[in-house]
Protein backbone atom coordinates (compact mmCIF):
# COMPACT_ATOMS: atom_id res chain seq x y z
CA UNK A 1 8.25 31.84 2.73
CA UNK A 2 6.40 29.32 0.50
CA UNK A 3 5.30 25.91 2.08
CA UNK A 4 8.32 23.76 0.03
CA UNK A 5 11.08 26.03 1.82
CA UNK A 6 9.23 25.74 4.86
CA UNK A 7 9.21 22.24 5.04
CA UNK A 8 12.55 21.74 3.68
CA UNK A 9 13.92 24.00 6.24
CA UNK A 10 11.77 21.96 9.10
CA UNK A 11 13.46 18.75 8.07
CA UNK A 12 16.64 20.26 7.59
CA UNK A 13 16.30 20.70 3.75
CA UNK A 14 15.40 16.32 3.30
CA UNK A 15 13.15 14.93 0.93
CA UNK A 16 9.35 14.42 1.93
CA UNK A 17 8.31 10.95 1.14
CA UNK A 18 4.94 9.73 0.87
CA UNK A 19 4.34 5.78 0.70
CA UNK A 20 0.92 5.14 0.56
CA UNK A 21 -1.28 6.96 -1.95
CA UNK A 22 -3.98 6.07 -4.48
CA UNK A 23 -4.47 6.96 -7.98
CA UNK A 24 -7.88 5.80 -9.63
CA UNK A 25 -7.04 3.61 -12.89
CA UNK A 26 -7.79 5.18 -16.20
CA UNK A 27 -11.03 4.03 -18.24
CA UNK A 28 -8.80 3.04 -20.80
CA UNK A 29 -5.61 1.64 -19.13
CA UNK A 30 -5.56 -2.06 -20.02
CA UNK A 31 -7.93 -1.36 -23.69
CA UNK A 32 -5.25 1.07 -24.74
CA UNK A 33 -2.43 -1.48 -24.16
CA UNK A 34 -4.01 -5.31 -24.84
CA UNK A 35 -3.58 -7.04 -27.71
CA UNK A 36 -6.32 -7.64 -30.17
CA UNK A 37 -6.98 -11.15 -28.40
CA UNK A 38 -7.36 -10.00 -25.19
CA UNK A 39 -9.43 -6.65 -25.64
CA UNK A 40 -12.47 -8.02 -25.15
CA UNK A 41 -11.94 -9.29 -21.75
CA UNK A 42 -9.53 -7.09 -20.04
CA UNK A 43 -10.84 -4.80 -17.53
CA UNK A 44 -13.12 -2.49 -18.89
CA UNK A 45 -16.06 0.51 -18.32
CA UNK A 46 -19.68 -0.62 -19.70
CA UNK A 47 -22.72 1.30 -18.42
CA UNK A 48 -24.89 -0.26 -16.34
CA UNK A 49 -27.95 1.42 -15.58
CA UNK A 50 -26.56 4.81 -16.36
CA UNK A 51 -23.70 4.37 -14.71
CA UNK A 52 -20.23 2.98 -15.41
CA UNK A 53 -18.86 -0.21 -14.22
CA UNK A 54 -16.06 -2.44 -14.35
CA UNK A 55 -15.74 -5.63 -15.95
CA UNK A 56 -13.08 -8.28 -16.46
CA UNK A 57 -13.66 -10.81 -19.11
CA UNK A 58 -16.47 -9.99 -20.50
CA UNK A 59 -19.19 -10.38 -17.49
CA UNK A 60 -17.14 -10.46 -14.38
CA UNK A 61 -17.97 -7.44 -12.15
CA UNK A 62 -15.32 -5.91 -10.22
CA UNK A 63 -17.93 -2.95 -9.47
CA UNK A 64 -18.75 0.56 -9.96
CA UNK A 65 -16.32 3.04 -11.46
CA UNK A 66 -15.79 5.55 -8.83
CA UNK A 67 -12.59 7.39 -8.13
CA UNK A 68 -12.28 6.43 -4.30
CA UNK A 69 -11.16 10.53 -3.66
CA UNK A 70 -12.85 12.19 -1.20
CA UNK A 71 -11.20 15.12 -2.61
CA UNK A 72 -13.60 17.43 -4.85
CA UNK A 73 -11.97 19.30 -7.96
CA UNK A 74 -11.92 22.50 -5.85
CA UNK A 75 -10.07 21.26 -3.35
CA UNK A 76 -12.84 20.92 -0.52
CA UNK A 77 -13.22 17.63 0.69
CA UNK A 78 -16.33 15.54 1.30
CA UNK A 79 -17.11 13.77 3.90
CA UNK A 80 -18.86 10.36 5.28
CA UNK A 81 -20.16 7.66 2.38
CA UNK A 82 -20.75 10.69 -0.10
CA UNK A 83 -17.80 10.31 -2.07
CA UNK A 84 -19.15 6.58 -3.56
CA UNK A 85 -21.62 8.54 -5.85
CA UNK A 86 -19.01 10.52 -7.38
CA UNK A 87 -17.70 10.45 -10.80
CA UNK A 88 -14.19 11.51 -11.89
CA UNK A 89 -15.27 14.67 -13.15
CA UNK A 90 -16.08 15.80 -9.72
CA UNK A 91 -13.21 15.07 -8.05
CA UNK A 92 -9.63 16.60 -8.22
CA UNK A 93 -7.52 15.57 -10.97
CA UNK A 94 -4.86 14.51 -8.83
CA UNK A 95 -7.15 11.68 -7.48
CA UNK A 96 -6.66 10.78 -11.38
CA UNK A 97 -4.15 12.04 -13.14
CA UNK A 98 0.05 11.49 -12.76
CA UNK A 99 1.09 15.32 -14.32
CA UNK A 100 -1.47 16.71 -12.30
CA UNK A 101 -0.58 14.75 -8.78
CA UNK A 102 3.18 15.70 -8.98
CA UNK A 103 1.58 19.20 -9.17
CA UNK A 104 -0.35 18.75 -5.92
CA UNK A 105 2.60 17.90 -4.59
CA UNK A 106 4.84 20.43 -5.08
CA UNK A 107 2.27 22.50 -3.31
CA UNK A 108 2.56 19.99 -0.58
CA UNK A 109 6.30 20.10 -0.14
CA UNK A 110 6.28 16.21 -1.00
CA UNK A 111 9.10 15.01 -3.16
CA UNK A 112 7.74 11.28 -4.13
CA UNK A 113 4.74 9.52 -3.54
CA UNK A 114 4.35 5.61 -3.48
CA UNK A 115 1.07 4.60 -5.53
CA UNK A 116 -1.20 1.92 -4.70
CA UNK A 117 -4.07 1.02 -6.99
CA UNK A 118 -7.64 0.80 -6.44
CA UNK A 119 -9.57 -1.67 -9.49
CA UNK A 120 -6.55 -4.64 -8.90
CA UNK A 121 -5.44 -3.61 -5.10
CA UNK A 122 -9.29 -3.96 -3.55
CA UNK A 123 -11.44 -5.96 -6.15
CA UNK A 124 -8.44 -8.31 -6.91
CA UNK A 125 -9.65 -11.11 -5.35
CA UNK A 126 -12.59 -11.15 -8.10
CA UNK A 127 -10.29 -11.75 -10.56
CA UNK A 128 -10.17 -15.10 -9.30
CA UNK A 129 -13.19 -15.70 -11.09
CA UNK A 130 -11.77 -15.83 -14.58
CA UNK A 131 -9.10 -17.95 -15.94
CA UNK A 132 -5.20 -17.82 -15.08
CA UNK A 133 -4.57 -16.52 -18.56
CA UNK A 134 -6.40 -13.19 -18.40
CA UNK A 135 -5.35 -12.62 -14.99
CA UNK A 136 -1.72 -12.85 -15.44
CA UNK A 137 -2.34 -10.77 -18.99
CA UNK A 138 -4.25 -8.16 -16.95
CA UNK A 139 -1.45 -7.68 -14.03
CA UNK A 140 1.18 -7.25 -16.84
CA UNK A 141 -0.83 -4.62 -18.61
CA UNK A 142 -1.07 -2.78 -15.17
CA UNK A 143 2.20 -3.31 -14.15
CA UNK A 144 3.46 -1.86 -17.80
CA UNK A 145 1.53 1.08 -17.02
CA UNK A 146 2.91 1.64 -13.92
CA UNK A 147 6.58 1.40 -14.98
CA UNK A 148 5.30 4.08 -17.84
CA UNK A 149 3.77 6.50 -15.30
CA UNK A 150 6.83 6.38 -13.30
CA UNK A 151 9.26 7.11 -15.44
CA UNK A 152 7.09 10.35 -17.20
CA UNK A 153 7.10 11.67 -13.05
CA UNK A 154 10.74 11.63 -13.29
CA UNK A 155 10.69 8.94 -10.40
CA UNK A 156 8.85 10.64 -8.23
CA UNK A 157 5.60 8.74 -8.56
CA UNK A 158 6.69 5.36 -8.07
CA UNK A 159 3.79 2.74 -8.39
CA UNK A 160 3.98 -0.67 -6.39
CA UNK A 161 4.10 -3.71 -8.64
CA UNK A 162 0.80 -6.55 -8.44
CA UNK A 163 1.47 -9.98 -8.94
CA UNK A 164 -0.22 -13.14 -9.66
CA UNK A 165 -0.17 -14.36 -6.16
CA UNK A 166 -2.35 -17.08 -7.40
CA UNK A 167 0.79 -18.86 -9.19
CA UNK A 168 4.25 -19.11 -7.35
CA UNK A 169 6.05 -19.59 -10.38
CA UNK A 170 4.26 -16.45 -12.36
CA UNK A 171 4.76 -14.69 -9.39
CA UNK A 172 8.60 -15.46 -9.34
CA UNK A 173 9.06 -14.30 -12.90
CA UNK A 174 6.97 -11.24 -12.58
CA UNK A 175 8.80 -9.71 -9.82
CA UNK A 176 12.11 -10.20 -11.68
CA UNK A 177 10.48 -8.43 -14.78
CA UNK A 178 9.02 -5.12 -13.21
CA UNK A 179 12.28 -5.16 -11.55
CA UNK A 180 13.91 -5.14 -14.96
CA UNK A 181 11.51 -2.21 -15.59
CA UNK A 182 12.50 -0.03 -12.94
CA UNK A 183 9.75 -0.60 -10.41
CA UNK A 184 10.84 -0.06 -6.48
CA UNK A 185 8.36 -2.77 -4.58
CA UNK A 186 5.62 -5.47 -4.81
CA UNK A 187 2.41 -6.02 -3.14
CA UNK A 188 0.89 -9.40 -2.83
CA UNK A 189 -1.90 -11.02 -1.18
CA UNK A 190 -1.23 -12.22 2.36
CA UNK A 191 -3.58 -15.15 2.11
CA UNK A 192 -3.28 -17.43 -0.81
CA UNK A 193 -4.45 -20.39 0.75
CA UNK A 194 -7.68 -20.11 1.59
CA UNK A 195 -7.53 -20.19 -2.84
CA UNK A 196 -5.46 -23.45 -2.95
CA UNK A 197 -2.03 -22.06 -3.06
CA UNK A 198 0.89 -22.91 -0.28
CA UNK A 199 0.77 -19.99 2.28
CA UNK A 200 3.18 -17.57 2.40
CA UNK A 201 5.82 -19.41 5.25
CA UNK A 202 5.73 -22.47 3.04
CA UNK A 203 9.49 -23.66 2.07
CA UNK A 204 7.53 -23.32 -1.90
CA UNK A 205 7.76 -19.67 -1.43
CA UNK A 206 11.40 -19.30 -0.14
CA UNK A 207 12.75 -19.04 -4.35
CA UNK A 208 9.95 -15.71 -4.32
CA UNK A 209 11.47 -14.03 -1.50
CA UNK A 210 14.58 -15.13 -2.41
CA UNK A 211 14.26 -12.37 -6.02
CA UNK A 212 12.41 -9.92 -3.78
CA UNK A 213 15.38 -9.65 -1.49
CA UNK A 214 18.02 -9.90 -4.44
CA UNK A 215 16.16 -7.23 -6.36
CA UNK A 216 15.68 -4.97 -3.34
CA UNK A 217 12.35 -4.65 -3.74
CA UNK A 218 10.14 -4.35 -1.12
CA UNK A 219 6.84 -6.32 -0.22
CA UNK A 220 4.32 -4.78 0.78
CA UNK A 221 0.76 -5.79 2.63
CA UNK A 222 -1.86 -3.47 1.75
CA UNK A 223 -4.66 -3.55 4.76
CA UNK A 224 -7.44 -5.18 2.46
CA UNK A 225 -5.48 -6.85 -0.13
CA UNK A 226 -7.12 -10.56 1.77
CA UNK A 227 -10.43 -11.67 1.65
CA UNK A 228 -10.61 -11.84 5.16
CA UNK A 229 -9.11 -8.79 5.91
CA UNK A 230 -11.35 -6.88 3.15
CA UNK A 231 -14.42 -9.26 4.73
CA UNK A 232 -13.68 -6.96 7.80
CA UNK A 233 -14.14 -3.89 6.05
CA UNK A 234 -17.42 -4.88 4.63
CA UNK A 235 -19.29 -6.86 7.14
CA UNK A 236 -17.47 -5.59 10.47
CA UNK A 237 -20.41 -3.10 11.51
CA UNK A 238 -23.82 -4.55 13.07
CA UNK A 239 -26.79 -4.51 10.27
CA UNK A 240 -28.21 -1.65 12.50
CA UNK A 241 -25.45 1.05 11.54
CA UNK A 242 -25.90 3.22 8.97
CA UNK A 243 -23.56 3.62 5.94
CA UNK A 244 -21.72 6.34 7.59
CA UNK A 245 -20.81 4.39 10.94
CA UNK A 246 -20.43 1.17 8.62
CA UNK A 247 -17.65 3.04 7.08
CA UNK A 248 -16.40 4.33 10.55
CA UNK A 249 -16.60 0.53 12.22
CA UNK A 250 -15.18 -0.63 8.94
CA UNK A 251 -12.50 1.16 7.99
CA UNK A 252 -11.09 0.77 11.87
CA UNK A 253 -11.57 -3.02 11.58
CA UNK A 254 -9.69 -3.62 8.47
CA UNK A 255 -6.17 -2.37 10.05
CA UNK A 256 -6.63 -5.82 12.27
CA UNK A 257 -5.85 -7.76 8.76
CA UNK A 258 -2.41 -6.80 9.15
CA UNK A 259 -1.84 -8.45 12.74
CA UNK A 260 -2.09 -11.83 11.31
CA UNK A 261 -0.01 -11.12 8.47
CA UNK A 262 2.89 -9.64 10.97
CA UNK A 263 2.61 -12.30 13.01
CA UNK A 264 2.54 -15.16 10.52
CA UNK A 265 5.57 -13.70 8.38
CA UNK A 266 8.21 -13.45 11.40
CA UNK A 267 7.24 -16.95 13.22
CA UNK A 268 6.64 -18.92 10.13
CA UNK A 269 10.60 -18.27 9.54
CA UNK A 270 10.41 -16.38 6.62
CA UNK A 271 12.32 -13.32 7.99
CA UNK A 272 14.64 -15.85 9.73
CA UNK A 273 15.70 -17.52 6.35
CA UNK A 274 15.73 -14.29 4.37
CA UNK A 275 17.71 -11.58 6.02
CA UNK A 276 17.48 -9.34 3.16
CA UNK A 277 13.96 -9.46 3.05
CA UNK A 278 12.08 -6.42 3.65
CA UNK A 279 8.95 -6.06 4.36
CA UNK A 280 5.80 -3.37 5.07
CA UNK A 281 2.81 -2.75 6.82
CA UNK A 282 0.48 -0.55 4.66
CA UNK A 283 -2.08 2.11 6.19
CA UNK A 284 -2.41 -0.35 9.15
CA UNK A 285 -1.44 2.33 11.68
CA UNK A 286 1.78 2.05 14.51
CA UNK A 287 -0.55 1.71 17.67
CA UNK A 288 -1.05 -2.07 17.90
CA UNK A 289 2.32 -3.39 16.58
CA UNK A 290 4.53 -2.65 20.11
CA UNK A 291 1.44 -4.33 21.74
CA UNK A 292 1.49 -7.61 19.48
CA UNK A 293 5.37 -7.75 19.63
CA UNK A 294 5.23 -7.66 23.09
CA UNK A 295 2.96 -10.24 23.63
CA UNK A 296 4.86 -12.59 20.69
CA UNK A 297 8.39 -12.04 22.80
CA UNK A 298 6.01 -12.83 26.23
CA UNK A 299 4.83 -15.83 24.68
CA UNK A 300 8.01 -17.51 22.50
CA UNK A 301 9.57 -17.76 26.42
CA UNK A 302 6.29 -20.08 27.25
CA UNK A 303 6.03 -21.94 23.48
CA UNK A 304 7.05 -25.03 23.20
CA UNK A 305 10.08 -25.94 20.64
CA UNK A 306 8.12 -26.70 17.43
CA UNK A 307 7.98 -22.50 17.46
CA UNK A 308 10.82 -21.47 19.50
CA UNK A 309 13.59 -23.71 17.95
CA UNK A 310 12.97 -21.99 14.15
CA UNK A 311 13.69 -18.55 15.62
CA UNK A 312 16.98 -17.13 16.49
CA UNK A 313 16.05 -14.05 17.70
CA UNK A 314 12.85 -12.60 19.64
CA UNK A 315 9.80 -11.62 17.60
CA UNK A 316 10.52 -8.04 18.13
CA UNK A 317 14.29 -8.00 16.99
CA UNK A 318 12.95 -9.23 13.24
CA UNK A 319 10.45 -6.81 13.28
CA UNK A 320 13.51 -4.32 13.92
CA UNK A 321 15.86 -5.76 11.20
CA UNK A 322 13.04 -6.13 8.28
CA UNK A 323 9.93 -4.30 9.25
CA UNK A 324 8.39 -1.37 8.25
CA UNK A 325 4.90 0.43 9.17
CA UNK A 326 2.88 3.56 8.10
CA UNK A 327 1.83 6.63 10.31
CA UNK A 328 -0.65 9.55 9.39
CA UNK A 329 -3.60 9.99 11.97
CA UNK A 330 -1.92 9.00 15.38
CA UNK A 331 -1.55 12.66 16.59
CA UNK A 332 -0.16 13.60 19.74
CA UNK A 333 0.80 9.41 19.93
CA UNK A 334 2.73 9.37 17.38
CA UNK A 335 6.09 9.91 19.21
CA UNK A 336 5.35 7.30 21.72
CA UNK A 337 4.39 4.83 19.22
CA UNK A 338 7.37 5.39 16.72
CA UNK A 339 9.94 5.63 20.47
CA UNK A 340 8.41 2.26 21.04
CA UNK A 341 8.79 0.49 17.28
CA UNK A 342 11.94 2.80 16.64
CA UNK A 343 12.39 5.38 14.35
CA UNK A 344 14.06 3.37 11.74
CA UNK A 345 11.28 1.30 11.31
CA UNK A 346 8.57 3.45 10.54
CA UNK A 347 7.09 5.59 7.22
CA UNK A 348 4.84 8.55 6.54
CA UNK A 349 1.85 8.45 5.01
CA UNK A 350 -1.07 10.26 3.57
CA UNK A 351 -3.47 7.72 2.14
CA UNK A 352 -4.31 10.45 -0.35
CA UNK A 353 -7.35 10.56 -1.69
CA UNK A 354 -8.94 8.32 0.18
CA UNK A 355 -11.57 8.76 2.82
CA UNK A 356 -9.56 9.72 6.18
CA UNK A 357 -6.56 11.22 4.14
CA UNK A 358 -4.09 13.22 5.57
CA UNK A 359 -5.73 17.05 3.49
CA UNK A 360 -4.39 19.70 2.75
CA UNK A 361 -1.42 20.36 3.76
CA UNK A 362 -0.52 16.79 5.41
CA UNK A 363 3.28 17.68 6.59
CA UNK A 364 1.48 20.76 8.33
CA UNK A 365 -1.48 19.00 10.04
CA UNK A 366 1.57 16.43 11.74
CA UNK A 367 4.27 18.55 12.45
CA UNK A 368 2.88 19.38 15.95
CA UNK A 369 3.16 15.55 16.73
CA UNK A 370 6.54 15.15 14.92
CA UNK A 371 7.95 18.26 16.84
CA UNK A 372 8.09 15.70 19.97
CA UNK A 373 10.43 13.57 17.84
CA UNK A 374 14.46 14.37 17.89
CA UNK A 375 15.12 16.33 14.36
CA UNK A 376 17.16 13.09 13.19
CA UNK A 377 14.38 10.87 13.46
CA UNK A 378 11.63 12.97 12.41
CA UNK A 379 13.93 13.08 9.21
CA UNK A 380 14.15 9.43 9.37
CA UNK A 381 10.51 9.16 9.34
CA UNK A 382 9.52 11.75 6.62
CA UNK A 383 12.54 10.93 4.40
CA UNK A 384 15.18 8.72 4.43
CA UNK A 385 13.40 5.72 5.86
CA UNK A 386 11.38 5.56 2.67
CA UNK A 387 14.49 6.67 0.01
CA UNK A 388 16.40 4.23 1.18
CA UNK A 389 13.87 1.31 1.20
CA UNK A 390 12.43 2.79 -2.10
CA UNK A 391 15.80 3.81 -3.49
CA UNK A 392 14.49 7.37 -4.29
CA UNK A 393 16.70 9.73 -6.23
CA UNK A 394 17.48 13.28 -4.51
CA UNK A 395 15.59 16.33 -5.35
CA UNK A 396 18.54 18.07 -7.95
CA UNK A 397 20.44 20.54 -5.82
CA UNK A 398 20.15 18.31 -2.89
């Protein structure tokens, strides 16, 4: 028995969806597609010191070209810091390339994959340094792409849209337009403030959420996306650790990002005054979330009215109706955690190929853990959670 009819036959012959993976940006992505006024400062590869780099407009860093895939071409995997010296011929091509992921994952038994990027998703927040213009130019081009990848995977590689969080109104317009081109979600940055913009619970925000929710797409919040919650990726570990435990201190650290953006969205009122809304937690992990919804229903019975008067319901009973969060390394927890959130609420995951990633084999390496689940919800959780929020069409046959 080959490992699709395997794992069809364990999840009683549903769909395994994916929805959080990375594919590296090609070196010509946003060159190929700009027009002849912008090719000169769109993101770009120039060699620097023998080795390439990217740039937006001209002379704005946004760092080394690496793949982020801990995943070598032959399939073994690398471990620790090594994988930031390595170039894109040394790693897989599904770290890479569309045709050759949706091959990977037919191997996998995994019908669809959610895509997050890597140049715009972590180095984002550099943009900032260049005008408006070439910015909003530069998350159209990759947003184009996207909708172009997509639709060559047969829907099965479905990319998450970025926006110009920096601009309400840009933001507003973009989501309706990679609606209109087929895209399933957004992902925005959870703190535009601290870069002079309303936060997200301000009223200004209300006609944004208002499309996302009428366009069923999805927002989601990337751990990292901030630059606070990136800041605790980079400069959580003591100057005494290595780069190895840096990455170790790190890389637990940044999940913590999330816990202020959970906890702002449902008691600034945002989830109160958009019911449709839907919202999720990326590779943040299930662990903490019944402990901070606990303590947010503990203390709305002790806050006084300026909180407790916006809300209708508890903390926990939004998180219920709107709420979604990612699983892949919690092991023999995970049933506890996803009987304490609910299994309605919560996704599977790889983070593929990223350091940590659920490889090879990742419906294999948690079916032990999912075994302790009730069939219909570890079908929930592998499937139709995430083709329902993601409106995913059916294998064919199926």
């Amino acid at each position: 028995m080959n490992m699709n009819t395997d794992i069809s036959l364990f999840l009683g012959g549903a769909e395994v969806v994916d929805v959080d993976t990375h594919l590296s940006e090609a070196p010509d992505l946003w060159l190929s597609r700009a027009p002849a006024k912008y090719r000169a400062r769109v993101p770009q590869l120039k060699d620097v010191n023998g080795r390439p780099s990217w740039f937006i407009d001209g002379d704005r860093s946004l760092g080394l070209d690496y793949p982020v895939s801990t995943i070598l071409k032959d399939g073994t995997v690398t471990s620790g810091s090594s994988f930031m010296s390595l170039r894109h011929e040394d790693v897989h091509p599904a770290s890479y390339g569309g045709h050759a992921r949706v091959e990977l994952m037919d191997t996998q038994g995994v019908w669809a994959q959610i895509i997050y990027p890597n140049i715009l998703g972590f180095s984002g927040k550099k943009s900032m340094e260049v005008d408006p213009e070439i910015r909003l130019v530069t998350t159209q081009i990759y947003n184009d792409a996207m909708a172009e990848m997509q639709s060559e995977s047969g829907d099965r590689l479905l990319p998450v849209a970025v926006l110009p969080w920096w601009d309400i109104e840009e933001s507003i317009e973009e989501a309706r337009r990679v609606a209109k081109l087929g895209l399933r979600g957004v992902s925005i940055n959870p703190d535009p403030h601290p870069h002079g913009v309303p936060d997200l619970g301000n009223a200004a925000w209300d006609p944004f959420w208002e499309v996302c929710a009428a366009e069923s797409l999805p927002v989601s919040f990337h751990i990292g996306l901030s630059d606070s919650s990136f800041t605790m990726f980079t400069d959580a570990a003591w100057p005494s650790l290595n780069a190895d435990q840096n990455m170790l201190v790190g890389g637990a650290n940044v999940f913590l990002g999330n816990v202020s953006t959970l906890t702002n969205i449902i008691i600034s009122g945002v989830l109160e005054r958009h019911p449709e809304l839907r919202v999720v937690s990326v590779e943040s992990g299930l662990g903490w979330i019944p402990f901070i919804l606990n303590a947010l229903d503990y203390q709305m019975n002790n806050a006084g009215p300026g909180a407790s008067n916006r809300l209708k319901m508890l903390p926990s009973e939004y998180f219920r109706r709107q709420c979604y969060a990612t699983f892949w390394f919690e092991g023999e927890h995970l049933a506890d955690f996803v009987r304490m959130l609910g299994a309605d609420n919560c996704m599977f995951e790889t983070d593929f190929p990223h350091p940590v990633c659920l490889y090879p084999n990742p419906v294999e390496k948690i079916r032990p853990a999912l075994e302790r689940l009730p069939k219909q919800d570890q079908i929930k959780v592998m499937s139709t959670n995430a083709m329902t929020l993601y409106r995913i069409p059916s294998r064919p046959g199926n």
